[in-house]
PDB file of N, CA and C in Angstrom:
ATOM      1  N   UNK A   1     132.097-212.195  13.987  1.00  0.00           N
ATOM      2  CA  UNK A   1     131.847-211.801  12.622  1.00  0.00           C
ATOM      3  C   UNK A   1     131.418-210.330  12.637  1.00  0.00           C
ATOM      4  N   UNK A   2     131.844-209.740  11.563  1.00  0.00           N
ATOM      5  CA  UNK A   2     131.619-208.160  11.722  1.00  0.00           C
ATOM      6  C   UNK A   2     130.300-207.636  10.983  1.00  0.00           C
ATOM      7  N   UNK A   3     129.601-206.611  11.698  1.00  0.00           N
ATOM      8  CA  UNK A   3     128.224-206.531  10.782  1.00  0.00           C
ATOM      9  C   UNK A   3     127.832-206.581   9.659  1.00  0.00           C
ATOM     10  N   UNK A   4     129.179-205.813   9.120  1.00  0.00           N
ATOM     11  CA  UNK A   4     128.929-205.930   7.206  1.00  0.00           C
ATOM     12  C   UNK A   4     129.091-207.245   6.911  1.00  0.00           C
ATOM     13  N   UNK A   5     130.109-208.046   7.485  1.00  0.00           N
ATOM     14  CA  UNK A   5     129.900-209.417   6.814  1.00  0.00           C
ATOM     15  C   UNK A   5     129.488-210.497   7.096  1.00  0.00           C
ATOM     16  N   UNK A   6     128.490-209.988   8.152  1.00  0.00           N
ATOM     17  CA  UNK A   6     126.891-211.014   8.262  1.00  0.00           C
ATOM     18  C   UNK A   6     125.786-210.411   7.626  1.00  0.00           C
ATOM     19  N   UNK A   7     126.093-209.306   6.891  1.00  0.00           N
ATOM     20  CA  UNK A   7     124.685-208.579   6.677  1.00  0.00           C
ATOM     21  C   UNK A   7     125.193-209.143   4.785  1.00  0.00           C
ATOM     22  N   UNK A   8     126.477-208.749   4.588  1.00  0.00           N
ATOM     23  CA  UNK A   8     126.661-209.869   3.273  1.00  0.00           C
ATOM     24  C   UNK A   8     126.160-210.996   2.897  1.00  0.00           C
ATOM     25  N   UNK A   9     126.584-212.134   3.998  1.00  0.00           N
ATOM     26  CA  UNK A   9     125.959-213.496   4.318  1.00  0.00           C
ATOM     27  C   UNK A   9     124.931-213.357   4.091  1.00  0.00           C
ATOM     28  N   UNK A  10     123.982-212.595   4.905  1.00  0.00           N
ATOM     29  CA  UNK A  10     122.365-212.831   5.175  1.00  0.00           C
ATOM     30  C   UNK A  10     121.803-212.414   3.629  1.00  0.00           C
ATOM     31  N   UNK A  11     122.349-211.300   2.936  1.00  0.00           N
ATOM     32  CA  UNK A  11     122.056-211.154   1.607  1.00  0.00           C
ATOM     33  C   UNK A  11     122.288-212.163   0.757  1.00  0.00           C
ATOM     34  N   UNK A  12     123.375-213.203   0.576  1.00  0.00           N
ATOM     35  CA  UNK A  12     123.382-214.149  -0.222  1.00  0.00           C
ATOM     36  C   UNK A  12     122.175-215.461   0.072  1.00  0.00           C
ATOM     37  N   UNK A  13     122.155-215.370   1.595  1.00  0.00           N
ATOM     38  CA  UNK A  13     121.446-216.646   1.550  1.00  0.00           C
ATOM     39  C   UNK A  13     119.500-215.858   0.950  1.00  0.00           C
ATOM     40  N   UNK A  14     119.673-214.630   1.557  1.00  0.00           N
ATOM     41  CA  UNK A  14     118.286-214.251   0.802  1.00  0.00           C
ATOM     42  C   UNK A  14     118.109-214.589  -0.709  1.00  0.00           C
ATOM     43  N   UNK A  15     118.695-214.108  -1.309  1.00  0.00           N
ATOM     44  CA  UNK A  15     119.276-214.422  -2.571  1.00  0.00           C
ATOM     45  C   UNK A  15     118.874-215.640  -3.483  1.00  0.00           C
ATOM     46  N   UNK A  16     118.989-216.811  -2.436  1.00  0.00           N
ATOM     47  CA  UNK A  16     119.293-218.198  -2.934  1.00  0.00           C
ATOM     48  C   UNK A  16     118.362-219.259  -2.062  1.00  0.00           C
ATOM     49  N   UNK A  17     118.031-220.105  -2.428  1.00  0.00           N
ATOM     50  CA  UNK A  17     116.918-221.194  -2.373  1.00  0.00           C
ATOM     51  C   UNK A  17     117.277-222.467  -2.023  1.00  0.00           C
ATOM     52  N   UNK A  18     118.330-222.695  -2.269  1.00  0.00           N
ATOM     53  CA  UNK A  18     118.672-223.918  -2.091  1.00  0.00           C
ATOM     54  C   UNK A  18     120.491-224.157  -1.754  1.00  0.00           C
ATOM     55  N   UNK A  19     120.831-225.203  -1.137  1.00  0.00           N
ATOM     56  CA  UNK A  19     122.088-225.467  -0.571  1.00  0.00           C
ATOM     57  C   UNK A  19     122.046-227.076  -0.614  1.00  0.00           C
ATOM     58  N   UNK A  20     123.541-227.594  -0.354  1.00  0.00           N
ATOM     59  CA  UNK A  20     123.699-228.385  -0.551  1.00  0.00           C
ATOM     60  C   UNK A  20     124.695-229.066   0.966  1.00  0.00           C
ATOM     61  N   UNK A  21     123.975-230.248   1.816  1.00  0.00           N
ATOM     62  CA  UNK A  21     123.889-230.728   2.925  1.00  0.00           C
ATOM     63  C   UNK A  21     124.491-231.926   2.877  1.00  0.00           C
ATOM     64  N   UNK A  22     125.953-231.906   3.831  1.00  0.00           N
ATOM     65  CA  UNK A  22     126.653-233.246   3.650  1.00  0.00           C
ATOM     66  C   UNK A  22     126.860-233.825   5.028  1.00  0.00           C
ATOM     67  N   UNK A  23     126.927-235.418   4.983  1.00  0.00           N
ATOM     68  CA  UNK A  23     127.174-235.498   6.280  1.00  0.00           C
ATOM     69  C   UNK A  23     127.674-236.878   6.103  1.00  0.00           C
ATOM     70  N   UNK A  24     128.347-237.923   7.394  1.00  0.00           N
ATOM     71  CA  UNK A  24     128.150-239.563   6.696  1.00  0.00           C
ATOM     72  C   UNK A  24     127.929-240.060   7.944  1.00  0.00           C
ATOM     73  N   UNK A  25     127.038-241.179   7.617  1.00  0.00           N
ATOM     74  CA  UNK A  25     126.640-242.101   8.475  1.00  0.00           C
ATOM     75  C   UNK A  25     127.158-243.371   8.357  1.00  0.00           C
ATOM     76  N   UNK A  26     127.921-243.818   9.382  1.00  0.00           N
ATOM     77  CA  UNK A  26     128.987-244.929   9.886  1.00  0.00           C
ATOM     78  C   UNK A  26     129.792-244.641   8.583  1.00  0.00           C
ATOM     79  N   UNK A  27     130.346-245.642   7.440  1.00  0.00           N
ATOM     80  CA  UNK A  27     131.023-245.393   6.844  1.00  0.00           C
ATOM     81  C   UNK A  27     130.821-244.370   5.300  1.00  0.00           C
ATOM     82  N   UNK A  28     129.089-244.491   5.687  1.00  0.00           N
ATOM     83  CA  UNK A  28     128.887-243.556   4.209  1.00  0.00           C
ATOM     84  C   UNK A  28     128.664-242.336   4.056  1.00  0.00           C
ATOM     85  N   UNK A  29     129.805-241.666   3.143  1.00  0.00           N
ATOM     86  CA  UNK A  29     129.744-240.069   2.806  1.00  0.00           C
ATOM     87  C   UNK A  29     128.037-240.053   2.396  1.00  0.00           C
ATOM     88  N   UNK A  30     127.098-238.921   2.604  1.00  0.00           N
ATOM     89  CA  UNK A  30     126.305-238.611   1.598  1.00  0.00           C
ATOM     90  C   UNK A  30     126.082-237.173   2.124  1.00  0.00           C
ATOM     91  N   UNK A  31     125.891-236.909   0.305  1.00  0.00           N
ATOM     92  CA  UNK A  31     125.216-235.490   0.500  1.00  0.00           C
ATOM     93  C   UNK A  31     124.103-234.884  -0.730  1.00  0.00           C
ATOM     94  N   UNK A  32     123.210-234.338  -0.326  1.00  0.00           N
ATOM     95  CA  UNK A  32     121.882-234.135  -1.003  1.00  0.00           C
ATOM     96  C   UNK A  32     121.675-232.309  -1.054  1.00  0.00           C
ATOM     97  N   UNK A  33     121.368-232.211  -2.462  1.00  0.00           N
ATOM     98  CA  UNK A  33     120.947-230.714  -2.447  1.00  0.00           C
ATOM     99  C   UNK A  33     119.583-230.399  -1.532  1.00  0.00           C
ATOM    100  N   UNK A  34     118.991-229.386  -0.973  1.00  0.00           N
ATOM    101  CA  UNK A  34     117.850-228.804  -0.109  1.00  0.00           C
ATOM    102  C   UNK A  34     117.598-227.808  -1.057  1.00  0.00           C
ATOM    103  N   UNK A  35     115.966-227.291  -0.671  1.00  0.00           N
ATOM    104  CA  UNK A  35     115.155-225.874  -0.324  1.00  0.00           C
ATOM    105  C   UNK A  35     115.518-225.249   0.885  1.00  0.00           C
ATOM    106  N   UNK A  36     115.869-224.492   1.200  1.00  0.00           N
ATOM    107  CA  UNK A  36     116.198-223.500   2.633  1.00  0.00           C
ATOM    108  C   UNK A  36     115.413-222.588   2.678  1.00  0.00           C
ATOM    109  N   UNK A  37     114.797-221.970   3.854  1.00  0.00           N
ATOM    110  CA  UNK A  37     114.553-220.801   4.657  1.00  0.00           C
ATOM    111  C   UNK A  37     115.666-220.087   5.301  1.00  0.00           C
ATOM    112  N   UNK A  38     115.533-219.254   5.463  1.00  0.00           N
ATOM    113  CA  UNK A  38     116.678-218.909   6.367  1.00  0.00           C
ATOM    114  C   UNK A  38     116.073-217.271   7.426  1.00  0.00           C
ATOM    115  N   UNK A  39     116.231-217.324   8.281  1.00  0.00           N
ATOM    116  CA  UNK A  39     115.661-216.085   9.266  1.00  0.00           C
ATOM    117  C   UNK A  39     117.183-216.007   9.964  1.00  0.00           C
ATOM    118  N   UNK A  40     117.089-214.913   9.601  1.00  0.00           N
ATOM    119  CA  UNK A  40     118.874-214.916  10.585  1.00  0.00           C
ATOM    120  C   UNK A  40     119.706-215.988  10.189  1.00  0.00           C
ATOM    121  N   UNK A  41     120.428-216.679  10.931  1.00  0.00           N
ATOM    122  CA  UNK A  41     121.507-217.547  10.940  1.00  0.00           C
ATOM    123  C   UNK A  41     121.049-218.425  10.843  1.00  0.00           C
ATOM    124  N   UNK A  42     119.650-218.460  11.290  1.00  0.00           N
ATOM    125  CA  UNK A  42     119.169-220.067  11.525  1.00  0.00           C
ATOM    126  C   UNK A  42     118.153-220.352  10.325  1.00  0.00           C
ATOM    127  N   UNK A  43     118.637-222.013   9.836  1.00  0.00           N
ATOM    128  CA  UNK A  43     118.326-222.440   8.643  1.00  0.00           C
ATOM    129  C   UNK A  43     116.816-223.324   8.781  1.00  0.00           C
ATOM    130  N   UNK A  44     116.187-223.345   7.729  1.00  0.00           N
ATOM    131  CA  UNK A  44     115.003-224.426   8.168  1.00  0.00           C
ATOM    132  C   UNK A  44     114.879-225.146   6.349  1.00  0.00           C
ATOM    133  N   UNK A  45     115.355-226.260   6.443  1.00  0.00           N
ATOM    134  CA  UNK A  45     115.631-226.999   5.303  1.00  0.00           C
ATOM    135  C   UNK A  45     113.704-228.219   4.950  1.00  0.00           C
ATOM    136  N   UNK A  46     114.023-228.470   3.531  1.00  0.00           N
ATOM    137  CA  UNK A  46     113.189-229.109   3.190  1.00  0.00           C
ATOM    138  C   UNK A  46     113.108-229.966   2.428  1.00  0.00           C
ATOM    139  N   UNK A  47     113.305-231.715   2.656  1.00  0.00           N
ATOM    140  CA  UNK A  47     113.490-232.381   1.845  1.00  0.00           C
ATOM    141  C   UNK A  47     112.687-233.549   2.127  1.00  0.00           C
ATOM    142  N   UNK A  48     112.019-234.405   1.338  1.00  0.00           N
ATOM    143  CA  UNK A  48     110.786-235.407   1.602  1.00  0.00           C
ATOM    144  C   UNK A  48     111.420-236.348   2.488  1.00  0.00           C
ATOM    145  N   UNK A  49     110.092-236.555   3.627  1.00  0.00           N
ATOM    146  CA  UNK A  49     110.838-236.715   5.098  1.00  0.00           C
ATOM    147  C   UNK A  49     111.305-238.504   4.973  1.00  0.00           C
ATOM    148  N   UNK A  50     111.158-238.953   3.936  1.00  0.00           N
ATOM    149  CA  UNK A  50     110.888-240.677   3.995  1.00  0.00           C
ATOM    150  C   UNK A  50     112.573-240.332   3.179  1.00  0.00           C
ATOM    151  N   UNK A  51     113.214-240.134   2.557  1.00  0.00           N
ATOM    152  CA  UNK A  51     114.664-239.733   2.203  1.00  0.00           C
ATOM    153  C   UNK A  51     115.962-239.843   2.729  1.00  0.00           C
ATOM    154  N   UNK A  52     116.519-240.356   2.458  1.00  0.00           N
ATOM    155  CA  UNK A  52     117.962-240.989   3.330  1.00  0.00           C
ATOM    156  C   UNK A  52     118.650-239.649   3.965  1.00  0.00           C
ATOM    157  N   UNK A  53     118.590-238.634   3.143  1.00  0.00           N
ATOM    158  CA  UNK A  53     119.431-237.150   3.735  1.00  0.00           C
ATOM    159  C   UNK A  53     118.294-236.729   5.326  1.00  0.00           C
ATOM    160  N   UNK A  54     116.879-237.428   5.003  1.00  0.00           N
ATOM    161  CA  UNK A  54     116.384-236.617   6.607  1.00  0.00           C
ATOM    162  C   UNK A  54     117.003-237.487   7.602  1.00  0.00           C
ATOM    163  N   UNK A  55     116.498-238.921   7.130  1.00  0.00           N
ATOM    164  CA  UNK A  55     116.919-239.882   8.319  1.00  0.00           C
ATOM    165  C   UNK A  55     118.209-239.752   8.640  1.00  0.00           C
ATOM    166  N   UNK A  56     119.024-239.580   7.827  1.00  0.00           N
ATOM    167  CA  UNK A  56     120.411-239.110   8.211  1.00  0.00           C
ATOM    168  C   UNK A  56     120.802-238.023   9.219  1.00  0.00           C
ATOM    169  N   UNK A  57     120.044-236.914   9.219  1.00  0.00           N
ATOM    170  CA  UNK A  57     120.451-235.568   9.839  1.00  0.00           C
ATOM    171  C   UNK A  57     119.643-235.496  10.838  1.00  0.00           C
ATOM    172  N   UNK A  58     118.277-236.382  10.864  1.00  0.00           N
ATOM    173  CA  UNK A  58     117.560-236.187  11.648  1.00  0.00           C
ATOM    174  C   UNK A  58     117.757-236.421  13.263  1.00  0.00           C
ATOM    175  N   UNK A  59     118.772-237.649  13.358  1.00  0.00           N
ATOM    176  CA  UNK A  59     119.486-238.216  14.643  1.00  0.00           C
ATOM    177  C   UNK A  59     120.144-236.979  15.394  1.00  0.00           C
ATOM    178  N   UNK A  60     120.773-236.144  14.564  1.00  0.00           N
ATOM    179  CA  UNK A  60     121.912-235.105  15.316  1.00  0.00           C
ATOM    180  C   UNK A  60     121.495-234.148  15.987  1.00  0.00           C
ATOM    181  N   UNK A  61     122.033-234.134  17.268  1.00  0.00           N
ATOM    182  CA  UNK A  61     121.997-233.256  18.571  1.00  0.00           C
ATOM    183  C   UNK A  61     121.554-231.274  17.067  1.00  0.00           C
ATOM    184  N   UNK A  62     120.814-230.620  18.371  1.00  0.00           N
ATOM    185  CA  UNK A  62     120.139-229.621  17.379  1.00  0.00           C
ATOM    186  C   UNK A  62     119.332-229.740  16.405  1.00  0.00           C
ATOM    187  N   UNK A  63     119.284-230.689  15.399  1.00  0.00           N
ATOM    188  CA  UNK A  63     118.361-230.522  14.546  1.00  0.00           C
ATOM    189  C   UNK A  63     117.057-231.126  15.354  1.00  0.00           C
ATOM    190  N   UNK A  64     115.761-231.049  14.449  1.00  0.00           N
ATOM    191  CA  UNK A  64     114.452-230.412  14.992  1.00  0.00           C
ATOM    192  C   UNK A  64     114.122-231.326  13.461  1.00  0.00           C
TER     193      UNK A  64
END
């Protein structure tokens, strides 16, 4: 990716507060809007931890 258009990126996500996180577990699509952080590339999301979208994402290799 070329500097200007990560330094674009990094301006939009400054920009903006929230995103929207999809994923499916065994046969079910789901996806739930978030609060985001963002420092660089790397995201730090926030959604009440008892919630089908954490338990969902929470299993996958990388996330924290």
């Amino acid at each position: 990716m070329s500097k200007e258009l990560k330094q674009q990126f990094l301006d939009y996500l400054q920009s903006h507060n929230t995103m929207t996180l999809a994923t499916c577990a065994g046969d079910l699509p789901w996806a739930a809007t978030v609060f985001y952080a963002s420092d660089d590339l790397r995201f730090i999301f926030f959604r009440h931890p008892i919630r089908a979208t954490v338990r969902i994402y929470r299993p996958m290799p990388g996330l924290q």
